[in-house]
C-alpha atoms as a PDB file:
ATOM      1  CA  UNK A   1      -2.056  50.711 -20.031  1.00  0.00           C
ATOM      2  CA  UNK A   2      -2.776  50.092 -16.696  1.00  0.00           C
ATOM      3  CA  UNK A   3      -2.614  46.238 -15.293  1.00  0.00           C
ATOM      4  CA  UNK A   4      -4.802  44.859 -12.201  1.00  0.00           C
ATOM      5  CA  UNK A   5      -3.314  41.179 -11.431  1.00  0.00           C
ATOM      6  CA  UNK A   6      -5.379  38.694  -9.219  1.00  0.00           C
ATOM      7  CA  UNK A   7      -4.236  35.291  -8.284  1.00  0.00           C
ATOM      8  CA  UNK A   8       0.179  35.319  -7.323  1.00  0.00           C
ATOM      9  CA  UNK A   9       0.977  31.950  -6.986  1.00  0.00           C
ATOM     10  CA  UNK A  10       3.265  29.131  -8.052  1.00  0.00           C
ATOM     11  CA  UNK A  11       2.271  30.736 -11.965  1.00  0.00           C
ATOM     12  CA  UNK A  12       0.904  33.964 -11.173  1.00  0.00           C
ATOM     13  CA  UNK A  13       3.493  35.793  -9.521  1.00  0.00           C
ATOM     14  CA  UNK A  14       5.999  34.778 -11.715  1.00  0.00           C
ATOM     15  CA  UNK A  15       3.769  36.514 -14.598  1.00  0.00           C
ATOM     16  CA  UNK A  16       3.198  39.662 -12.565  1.00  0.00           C
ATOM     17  CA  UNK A  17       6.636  39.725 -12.187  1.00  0.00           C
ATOM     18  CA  UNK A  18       7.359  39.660 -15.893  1.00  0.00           C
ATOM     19  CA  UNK A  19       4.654  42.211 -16.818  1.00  0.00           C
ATOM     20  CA  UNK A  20       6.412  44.667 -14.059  1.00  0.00           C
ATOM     21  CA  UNK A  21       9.811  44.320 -15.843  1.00  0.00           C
ATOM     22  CA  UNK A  22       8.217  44.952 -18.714  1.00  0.00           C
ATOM     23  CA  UNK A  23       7.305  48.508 -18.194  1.00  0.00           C
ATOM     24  CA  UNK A  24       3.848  48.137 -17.322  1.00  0.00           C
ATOM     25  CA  UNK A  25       1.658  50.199 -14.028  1.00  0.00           C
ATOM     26  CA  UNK A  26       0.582  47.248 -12.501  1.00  0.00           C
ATOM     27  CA  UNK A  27      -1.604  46.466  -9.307  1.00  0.00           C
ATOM     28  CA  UNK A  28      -1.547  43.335  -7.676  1.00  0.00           C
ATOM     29  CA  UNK A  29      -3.959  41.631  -5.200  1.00  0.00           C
ATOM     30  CA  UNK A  30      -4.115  38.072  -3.797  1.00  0.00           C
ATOM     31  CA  UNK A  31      -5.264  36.306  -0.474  1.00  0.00           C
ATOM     32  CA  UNK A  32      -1.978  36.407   0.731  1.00  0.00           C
ATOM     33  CA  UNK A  33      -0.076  40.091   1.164  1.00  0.00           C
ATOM     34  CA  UNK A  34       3.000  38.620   1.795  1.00  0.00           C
ATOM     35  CA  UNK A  35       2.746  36.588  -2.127  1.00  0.00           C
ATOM     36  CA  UNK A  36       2.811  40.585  -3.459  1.00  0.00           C
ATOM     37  CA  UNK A  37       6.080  41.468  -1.237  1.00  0.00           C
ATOM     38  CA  UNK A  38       8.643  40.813  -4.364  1.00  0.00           C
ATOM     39  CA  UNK A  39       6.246  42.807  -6.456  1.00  0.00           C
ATOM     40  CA  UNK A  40       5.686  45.795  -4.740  1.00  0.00           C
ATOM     41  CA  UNK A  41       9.081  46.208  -4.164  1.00  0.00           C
ATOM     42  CA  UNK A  42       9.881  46.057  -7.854  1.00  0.00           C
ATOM     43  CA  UNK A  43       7.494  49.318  -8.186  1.00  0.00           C
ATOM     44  CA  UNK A  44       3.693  47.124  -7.896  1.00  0.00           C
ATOM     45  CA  UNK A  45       0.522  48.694  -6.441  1.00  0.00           C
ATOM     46  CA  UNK A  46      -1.383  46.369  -3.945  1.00  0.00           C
ATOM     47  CA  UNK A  47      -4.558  46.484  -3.764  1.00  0.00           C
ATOM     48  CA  UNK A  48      -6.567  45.120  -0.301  1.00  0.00           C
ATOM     49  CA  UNK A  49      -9.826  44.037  -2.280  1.00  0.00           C
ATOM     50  CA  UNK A  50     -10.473  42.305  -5.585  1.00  0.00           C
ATOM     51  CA  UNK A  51     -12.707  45.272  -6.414  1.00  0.00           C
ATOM     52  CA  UNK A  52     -10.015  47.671  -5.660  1.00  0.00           C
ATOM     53  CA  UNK A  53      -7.608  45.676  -7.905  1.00  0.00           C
ATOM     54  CA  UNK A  54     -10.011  46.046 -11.017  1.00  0.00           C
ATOM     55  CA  UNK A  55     -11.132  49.742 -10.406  1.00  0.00           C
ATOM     56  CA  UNK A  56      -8.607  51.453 -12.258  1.00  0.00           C
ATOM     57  CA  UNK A  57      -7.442  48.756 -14.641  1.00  0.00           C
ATOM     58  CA  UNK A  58      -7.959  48.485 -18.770  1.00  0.00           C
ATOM     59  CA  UNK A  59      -6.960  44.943 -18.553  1.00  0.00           C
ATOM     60  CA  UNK A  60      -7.327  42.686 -15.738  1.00  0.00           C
ATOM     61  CA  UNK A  61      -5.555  39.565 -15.598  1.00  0.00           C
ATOM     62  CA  UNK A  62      -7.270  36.555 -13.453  1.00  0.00           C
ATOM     63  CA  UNK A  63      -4.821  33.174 -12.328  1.00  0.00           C
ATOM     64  CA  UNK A  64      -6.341  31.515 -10.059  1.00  0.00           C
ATOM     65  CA  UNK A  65      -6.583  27.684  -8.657  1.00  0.00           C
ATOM     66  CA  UNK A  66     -10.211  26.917 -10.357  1.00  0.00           C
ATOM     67  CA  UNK A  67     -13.617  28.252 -11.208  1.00  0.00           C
ATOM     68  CA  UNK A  68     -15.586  29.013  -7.980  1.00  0.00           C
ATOM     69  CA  UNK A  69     -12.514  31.297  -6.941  1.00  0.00           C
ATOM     70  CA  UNK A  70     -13.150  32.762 -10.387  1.00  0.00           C
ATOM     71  CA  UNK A  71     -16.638  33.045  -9.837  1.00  0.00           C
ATOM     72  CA  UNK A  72     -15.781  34.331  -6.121  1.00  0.00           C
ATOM     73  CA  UNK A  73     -13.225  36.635  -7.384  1.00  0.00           C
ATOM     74  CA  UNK A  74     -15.469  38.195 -10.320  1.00  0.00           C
ATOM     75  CA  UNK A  75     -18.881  38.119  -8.960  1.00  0.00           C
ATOM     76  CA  UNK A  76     -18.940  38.136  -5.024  1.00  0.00           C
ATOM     77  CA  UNK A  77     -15.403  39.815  -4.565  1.00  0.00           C
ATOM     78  CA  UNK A  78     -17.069  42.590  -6.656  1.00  0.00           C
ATOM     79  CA  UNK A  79     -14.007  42.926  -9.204  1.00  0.00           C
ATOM     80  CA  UNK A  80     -16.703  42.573 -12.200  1.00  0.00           C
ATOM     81  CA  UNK A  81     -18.626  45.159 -11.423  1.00  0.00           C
ATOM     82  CA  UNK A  82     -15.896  47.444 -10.147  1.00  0.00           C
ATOM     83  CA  UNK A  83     -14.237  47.616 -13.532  1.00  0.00           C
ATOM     84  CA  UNK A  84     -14.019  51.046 -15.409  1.00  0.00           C
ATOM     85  CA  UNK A  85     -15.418  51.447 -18.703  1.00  0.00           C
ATOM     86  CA  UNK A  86     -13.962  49.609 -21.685  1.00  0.00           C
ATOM     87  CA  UNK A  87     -11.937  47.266 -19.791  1.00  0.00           C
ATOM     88  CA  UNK A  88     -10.834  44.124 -20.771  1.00  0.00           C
ATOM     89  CA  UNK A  89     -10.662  40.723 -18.397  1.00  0.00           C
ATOM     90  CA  UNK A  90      -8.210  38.331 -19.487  1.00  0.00           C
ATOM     91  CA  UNK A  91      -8.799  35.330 -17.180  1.00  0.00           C
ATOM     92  CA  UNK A  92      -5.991  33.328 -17.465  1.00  0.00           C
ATOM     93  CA  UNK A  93      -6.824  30.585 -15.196  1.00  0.00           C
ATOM     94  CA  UNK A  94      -8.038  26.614 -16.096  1.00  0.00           C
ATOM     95  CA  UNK A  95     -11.445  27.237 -15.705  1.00  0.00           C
ATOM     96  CA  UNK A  96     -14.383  26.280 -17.518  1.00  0.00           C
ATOM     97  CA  UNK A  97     -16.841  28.321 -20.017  1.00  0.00           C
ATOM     98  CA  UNK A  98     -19.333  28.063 -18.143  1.00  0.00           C
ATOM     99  CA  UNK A  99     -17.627  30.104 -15.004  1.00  0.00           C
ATOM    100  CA  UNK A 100     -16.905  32.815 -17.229  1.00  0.00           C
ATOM    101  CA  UNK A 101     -20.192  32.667 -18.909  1.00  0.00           C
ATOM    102  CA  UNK A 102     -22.017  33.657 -15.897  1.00  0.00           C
ATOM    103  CA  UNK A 103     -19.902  36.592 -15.029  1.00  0.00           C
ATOM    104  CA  UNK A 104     -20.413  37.661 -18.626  1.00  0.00           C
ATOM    105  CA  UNK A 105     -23.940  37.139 -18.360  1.00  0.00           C
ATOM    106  CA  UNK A 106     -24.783  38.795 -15.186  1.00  0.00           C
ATOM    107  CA  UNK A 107     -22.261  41.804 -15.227  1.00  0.00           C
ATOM    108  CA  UNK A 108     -19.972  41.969 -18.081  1.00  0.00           C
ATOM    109  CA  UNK A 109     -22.513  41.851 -20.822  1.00  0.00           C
ATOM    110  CA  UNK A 110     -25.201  44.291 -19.431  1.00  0.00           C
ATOM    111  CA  UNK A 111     -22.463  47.123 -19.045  1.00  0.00           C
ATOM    112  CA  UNK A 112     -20.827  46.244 -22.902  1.00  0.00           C
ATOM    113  CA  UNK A 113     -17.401  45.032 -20.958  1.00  0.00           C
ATOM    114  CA  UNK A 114     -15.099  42.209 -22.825  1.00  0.00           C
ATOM    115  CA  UNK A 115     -12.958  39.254 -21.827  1.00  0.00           C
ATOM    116  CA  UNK A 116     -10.779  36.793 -23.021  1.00  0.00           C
ATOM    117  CA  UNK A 117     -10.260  33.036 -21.743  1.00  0.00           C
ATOM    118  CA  UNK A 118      -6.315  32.420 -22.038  1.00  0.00           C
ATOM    119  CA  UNK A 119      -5.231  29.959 -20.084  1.00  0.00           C
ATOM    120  CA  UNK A 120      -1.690  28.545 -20.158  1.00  0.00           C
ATOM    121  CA  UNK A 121       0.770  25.931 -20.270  1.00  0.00           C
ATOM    122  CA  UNK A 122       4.475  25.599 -19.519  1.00  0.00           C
ATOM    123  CA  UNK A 123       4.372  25.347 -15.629  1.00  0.00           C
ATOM    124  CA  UNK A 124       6.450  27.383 -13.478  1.00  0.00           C
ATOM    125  CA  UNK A 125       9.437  27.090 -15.740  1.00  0.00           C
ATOM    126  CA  UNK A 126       7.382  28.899 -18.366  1.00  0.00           C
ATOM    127  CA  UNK A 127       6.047  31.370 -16.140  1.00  0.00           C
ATOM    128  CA  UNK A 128       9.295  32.160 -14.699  1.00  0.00           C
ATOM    129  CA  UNK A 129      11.176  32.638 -18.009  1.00  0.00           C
ATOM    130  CA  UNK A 130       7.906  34.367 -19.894  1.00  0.00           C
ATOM    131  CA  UNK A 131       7.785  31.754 -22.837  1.00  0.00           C
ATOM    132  CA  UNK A 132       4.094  30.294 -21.567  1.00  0.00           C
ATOM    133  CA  UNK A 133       2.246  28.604 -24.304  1.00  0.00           C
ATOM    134  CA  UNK A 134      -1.210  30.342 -24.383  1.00  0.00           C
ATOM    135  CA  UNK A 135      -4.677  29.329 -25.485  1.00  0.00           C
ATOM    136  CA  UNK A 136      -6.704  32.471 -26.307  1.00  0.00           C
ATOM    137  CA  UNK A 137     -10.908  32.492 -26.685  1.00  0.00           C
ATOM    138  CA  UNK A 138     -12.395  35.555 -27.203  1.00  0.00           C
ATOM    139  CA  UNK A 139     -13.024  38.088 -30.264  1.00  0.00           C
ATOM    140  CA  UNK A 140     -10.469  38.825 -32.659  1.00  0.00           C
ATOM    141  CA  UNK A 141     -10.444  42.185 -31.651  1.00  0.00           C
ATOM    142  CA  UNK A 142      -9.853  41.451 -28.095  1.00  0.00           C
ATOM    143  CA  UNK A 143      -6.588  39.544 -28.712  1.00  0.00           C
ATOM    144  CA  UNK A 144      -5.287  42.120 -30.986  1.00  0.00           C
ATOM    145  CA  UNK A 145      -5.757  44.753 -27.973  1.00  0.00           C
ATOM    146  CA  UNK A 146      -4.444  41.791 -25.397  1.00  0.00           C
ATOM    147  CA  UNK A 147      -1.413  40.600 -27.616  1.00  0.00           C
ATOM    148  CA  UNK A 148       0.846  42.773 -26.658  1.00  0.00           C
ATOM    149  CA  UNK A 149       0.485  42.021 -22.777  1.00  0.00           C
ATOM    150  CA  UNK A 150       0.073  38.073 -23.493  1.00  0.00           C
ATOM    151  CA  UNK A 151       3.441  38.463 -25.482  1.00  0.00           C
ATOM    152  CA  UNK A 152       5.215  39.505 -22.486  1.00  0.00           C
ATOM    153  CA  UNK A 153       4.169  36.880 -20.321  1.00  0.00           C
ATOM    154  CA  UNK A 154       4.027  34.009 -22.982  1.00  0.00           C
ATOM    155  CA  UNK A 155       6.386  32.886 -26.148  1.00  0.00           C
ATOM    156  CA  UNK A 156       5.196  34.843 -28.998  1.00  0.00           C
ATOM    157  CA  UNK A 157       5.124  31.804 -31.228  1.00  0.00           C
ATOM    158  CA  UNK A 158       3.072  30.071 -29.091  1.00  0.00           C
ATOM    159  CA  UNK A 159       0.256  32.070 -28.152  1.00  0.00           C
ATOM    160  CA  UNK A 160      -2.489  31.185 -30.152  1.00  0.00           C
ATOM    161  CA  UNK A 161      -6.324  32.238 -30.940  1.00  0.00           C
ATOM    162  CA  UNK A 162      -8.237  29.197 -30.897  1.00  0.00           C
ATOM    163  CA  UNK A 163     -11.710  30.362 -30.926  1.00  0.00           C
ATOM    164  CA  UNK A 164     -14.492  32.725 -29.727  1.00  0.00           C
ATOM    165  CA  UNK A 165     -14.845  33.148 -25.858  1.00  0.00           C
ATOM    166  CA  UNK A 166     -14.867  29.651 -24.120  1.00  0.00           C
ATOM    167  CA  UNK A 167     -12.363  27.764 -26.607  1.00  0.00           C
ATOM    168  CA  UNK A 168      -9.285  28.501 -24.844  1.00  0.00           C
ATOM    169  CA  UNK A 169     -10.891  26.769 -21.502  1.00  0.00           C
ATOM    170  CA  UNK A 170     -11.628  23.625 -23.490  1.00  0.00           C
ATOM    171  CA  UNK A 171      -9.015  23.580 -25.597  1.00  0.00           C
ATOM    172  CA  UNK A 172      -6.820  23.786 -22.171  1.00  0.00           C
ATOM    173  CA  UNK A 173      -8.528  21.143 -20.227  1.00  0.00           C
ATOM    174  CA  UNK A 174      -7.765  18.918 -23.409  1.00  0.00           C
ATOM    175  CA  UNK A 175      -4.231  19.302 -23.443  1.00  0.00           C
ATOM    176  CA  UNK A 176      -3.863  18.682 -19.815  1.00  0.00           C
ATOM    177  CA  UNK A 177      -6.280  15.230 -20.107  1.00  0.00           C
ATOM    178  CA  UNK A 178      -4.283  14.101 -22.489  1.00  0.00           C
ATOM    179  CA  UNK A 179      -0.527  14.898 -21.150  1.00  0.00           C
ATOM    180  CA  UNK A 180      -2.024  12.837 -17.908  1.00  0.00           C
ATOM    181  CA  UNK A 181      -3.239   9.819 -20.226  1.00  0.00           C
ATOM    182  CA  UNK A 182       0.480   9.811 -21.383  1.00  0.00           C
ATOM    183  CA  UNK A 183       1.801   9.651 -17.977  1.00  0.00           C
ATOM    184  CA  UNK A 184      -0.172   7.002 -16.926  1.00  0.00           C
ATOM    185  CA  UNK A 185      -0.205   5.114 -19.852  1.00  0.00           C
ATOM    186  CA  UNK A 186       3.843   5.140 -20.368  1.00  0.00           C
ATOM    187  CA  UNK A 187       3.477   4.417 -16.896  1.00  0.00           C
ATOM    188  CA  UNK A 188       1.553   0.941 -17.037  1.00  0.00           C
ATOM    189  CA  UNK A 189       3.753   0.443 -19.707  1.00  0.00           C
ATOM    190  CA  UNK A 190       7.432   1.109 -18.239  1.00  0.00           C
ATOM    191  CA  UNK A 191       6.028  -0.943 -15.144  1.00  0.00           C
ATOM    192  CA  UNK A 192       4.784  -4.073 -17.198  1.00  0.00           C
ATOM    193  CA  UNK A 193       7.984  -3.730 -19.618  1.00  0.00           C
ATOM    194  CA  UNK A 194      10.590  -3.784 -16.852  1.00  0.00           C
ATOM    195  CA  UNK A 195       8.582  -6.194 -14.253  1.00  0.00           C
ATOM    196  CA  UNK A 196       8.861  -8.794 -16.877  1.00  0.00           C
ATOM    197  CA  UNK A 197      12.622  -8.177 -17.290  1.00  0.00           C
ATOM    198  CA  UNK A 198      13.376  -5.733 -19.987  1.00  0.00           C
ATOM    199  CA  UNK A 199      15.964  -3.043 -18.750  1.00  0.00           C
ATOM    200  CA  UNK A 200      14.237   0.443 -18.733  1.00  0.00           C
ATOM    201  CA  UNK A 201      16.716   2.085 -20.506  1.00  0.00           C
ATOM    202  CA  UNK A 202      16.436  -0.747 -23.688  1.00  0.00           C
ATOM    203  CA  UNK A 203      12.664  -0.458 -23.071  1.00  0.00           C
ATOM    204  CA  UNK A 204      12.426   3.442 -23.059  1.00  0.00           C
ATOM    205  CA  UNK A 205      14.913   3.255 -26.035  1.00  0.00           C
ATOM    206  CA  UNK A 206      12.675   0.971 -27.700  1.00  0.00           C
ATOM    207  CA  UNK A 207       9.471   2.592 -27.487  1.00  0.00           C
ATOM    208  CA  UNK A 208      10.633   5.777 -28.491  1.00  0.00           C
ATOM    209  CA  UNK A 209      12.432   4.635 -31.835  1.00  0.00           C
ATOM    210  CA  UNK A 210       8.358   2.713 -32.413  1.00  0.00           C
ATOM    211  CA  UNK A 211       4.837   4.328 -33.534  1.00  0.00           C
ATOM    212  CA  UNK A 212       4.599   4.908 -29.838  1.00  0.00           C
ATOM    213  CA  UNK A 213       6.620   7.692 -29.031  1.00  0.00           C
ATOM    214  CA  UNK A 214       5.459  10.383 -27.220  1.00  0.00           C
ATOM    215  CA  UNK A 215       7.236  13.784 -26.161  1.00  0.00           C
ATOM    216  CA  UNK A 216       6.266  12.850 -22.453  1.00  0.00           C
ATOM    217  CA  UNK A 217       8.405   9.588 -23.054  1.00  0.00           C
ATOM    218  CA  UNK A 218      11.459  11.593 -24.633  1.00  0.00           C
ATOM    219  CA  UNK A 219      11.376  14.432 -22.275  1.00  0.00           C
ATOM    220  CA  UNK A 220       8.476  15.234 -20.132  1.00  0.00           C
ATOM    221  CA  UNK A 221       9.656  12.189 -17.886  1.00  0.00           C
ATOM    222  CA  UNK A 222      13.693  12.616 -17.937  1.00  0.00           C
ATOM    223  CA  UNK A 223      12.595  14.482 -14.531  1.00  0.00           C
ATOM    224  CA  UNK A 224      12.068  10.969 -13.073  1.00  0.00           C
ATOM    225  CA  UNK A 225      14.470   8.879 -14.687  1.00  0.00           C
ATOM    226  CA  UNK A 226      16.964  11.425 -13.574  1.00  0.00           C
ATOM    227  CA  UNK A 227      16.452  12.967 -10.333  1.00  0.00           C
ATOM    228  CA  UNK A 228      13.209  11.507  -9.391  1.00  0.00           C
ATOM    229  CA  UNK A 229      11.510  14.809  -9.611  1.00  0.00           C
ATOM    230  CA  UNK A 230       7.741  13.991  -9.678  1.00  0.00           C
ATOM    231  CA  UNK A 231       7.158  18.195 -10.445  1.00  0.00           C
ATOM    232  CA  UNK A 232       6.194  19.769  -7.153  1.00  0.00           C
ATOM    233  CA  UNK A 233       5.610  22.933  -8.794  1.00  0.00           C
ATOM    234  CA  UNK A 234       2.093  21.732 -10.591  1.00  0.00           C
ATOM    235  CA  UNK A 235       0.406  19.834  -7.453  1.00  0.00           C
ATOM    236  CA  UNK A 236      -1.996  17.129  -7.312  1.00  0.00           C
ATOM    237  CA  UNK A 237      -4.787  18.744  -6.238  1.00  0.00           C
ATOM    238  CA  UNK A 238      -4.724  20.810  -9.204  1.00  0.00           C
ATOM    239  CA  UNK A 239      -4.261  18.048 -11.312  1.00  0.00           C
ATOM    240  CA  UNK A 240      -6.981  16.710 -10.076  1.00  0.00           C
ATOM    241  CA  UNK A 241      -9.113  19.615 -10.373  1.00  0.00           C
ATOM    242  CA  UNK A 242      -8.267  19.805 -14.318  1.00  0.00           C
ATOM    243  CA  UNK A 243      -9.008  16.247 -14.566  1.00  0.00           C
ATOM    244  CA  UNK A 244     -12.438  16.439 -12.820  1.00  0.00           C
ATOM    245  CA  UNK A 245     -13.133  19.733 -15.209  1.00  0.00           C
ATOM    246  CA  UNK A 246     -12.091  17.842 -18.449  1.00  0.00           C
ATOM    247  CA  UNK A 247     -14.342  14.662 -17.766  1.00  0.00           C
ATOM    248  CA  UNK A 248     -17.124  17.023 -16.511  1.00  0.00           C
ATOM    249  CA  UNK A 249     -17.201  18.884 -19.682  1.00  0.00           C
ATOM    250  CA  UNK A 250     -17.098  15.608 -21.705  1.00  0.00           C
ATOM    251  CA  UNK A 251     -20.527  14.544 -20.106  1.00  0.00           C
ATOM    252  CA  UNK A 252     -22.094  18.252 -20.514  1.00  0.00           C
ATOM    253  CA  UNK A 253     -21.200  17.574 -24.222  1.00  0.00           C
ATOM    254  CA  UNK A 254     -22.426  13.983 -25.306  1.00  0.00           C
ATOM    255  CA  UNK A 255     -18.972  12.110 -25.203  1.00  0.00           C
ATOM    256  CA  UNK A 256     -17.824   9.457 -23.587  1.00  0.00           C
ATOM    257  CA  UNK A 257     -15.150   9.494 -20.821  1.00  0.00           C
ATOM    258  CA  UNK A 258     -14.454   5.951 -19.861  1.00  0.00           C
ATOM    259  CA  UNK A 259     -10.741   6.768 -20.598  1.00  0.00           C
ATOM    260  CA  UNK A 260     -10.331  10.345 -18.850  1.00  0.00           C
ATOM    261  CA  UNK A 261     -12.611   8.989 -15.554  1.00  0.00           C
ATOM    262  CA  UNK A 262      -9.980   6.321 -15.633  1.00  0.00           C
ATOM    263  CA  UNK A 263      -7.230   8.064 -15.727  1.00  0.00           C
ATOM    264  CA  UNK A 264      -9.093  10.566 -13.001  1.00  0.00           C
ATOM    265  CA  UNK A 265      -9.460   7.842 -10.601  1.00  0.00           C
ATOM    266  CA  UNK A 266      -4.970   6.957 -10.911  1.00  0.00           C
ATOM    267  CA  UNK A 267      -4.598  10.106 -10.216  1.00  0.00           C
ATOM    268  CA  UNK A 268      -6.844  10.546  -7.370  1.00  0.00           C
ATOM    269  CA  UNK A 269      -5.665   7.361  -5.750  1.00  0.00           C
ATOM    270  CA  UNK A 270      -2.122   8.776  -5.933  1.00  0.00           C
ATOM    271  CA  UNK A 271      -2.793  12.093  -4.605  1.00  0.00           C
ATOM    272  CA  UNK A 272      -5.343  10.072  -1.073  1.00  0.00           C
ATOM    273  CA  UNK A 273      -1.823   7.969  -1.200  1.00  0.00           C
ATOM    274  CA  UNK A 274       1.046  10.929  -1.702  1.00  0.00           C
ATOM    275  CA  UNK A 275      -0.851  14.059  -0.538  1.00  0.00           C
ATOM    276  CA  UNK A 276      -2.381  17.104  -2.001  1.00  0.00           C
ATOM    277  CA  UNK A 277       0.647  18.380  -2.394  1.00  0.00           C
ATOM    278  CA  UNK A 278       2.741  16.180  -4.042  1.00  0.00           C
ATOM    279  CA  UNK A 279       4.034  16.407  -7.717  1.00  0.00           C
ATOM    280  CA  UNK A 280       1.560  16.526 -10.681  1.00  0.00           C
ATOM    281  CA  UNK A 281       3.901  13.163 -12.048  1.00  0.00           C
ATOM    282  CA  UNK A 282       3.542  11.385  -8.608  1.00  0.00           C
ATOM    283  CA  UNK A 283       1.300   8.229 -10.361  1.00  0.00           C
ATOM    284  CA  UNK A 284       4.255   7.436 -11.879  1.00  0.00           C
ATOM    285  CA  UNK A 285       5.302   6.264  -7.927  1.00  0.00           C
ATOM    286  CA  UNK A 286       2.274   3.817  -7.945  1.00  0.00           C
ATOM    287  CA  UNK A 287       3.650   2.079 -11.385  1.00  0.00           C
ATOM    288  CA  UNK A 288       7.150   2.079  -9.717  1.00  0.00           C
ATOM    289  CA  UNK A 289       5.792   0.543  -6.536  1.00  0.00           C
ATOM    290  CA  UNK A 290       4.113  -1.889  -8.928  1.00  0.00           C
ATOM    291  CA  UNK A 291       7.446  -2.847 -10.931  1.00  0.00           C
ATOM    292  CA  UNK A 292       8.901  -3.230  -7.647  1.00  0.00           C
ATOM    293  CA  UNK A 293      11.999  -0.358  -8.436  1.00  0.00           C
ATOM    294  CA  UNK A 294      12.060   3.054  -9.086  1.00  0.00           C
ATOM    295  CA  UNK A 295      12.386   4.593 -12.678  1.00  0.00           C
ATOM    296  CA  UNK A 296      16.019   5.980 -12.655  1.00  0.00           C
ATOM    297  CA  UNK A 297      18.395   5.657 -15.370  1.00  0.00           C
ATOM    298  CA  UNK A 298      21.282   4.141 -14.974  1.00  0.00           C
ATOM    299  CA  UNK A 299      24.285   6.790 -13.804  1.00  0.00           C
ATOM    300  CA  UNK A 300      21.944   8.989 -12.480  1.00  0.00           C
ATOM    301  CA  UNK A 301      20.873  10.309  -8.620  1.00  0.00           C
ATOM    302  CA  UNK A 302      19.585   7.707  -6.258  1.00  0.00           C
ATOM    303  CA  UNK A 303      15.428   8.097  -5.280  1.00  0.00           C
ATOM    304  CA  UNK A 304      14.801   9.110  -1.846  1.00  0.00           C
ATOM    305  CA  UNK A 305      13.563   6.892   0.343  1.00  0.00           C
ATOM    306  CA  UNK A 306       9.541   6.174   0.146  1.00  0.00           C
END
């Protein structure tokens, strides 16, 4: 089975990698050549053009930063309508349905070609060790042919059909809305709790022995109360980007987002304050600035300097 991978970054190449170890002919392609050096020399074709990426393949994979590079990628980089006959696209980005929709509608569709949505999560960590959690919309069918790829790249027990094409997306852009409502909501919370003179380690201890614990309170935040690592690998701007996706799509369906446009506007005033770059957990900064320390556990390494 022959592989055509667009899109090696902070996720991406780590998956390529992993697909290349695995056995599989792959052929990789991304803006930057120099992303595909590691790759090629582990056996990889490159390819110069999207198109020429997706000419030869039976299943290209797509990871890429958000939906008008998908679009761009698909549709004006010509990578649609270079694909071979009964080929499969597996676009494994955070997109949206619609994105995909209007690939399917204006090449895949009229020449009988599949995809699946499967986007992931697990961040670079996951990537890098192959145990990615992975939302998959699309046919039955599809998946069956795709498992065996998605297996490589993801943990087995955690790759998961959740729908027909589109449900991956959304069920995607939920997860990630609601892992940043935890962050800033524990947050507001560790900032109020220790500003009024409970010790964080008694408050943290606290909370997650109540109704209110959270996995982002018992682990997803040991980062920060340990090292002060705010997550470079995932950055803001992406974060962002998911959170302007997810409260988009709650308007185009009829629900209300007061809570998500919220939590959208934190995390956009962290990222004009900290940089487009900066850690997908850097709001957690603007509570600490707030509770006038920094989150650290007693015992463990000092924060560097603001």
């Amino acid at each position: 089975m022959q592989i055509g991978f667009i899109g090696l970054g902070n996720m991406g190449g780590h998956m390529a990698r992993n697909l290349i170890d695995a056995g599989y002919p792959v052929v990789v392609h991304d803006v930057r050549e120099a992303s595909a050096a590691q790759h090629i020399a582990l056996g990889a074709g490159w390819a110069a053009t999207p198109e020429d990426c997706a000419a030869k393949a039976d299943v290209l994979i797509t990871m890429l930063p958000n939906p008008r590079i998908v679009e761009d990628v698909m549709l004006r980089g010509g990578a649609a309508a270079a694909l071979p006959e009964g080929a499969l696209w597996v676009d494994m980005s955070t997109s949206t349905p619609e994105a995909a929709r209007r690939v399917i509608d204006e090449v895949l569709e009229p020449r009988g070609l599949r995809m699946l949505d499967a986007p992931v999560s697990g961040m670079a960590k996951g990537a890098r060790t192959g145990t990615l959690q992975i939302f998959v919309g699309g046919a039955e069918a599809d998946f069956t042919r795709a498992l065996p790829v998605l297996e490589v790249m993801g943990d087995p027990q955690k790759i998961m059909r959740v729908g027909d094409q589109g449900s991956g997306y959304t069920v995607k852009l939920m997860i990630n809305l609601l892992w940043f409502t935890h962050l800033v909501a524990s947050s507001e919370v560790l900032a109020m709790g220790v500003k009024a003179g409970v010790d964080l380690g008694v408050l943290r201890s606290a909370l997650l022995a109540s109704p209110a614990a959270s996995n982002f309170l018992e682990n997803d935040i040991l980062g920060i109360l340990e090292s002060g690592d705010y997550d470079e690998s995932f950055a803001m701007v992406l974060a962002c980007k998911d959170l302007g996706l997810a409260v988009d799509l709650g308007r185009d369906v009829g629900v209300s987002t007061e809570l998500s446009a919220l939590v959208e506007q934190v995390y956009r005033r962290a990222k004009a304050r900290y940089g487009d770059l900066s850690g997908e957990m850097i709001p957690v900064k603007l509570y600490e600035e707030l509770a006038g320390q920094d989150f650290r556990l007693p015992g463990t390494e000092p924060a560097e300097a603001s």
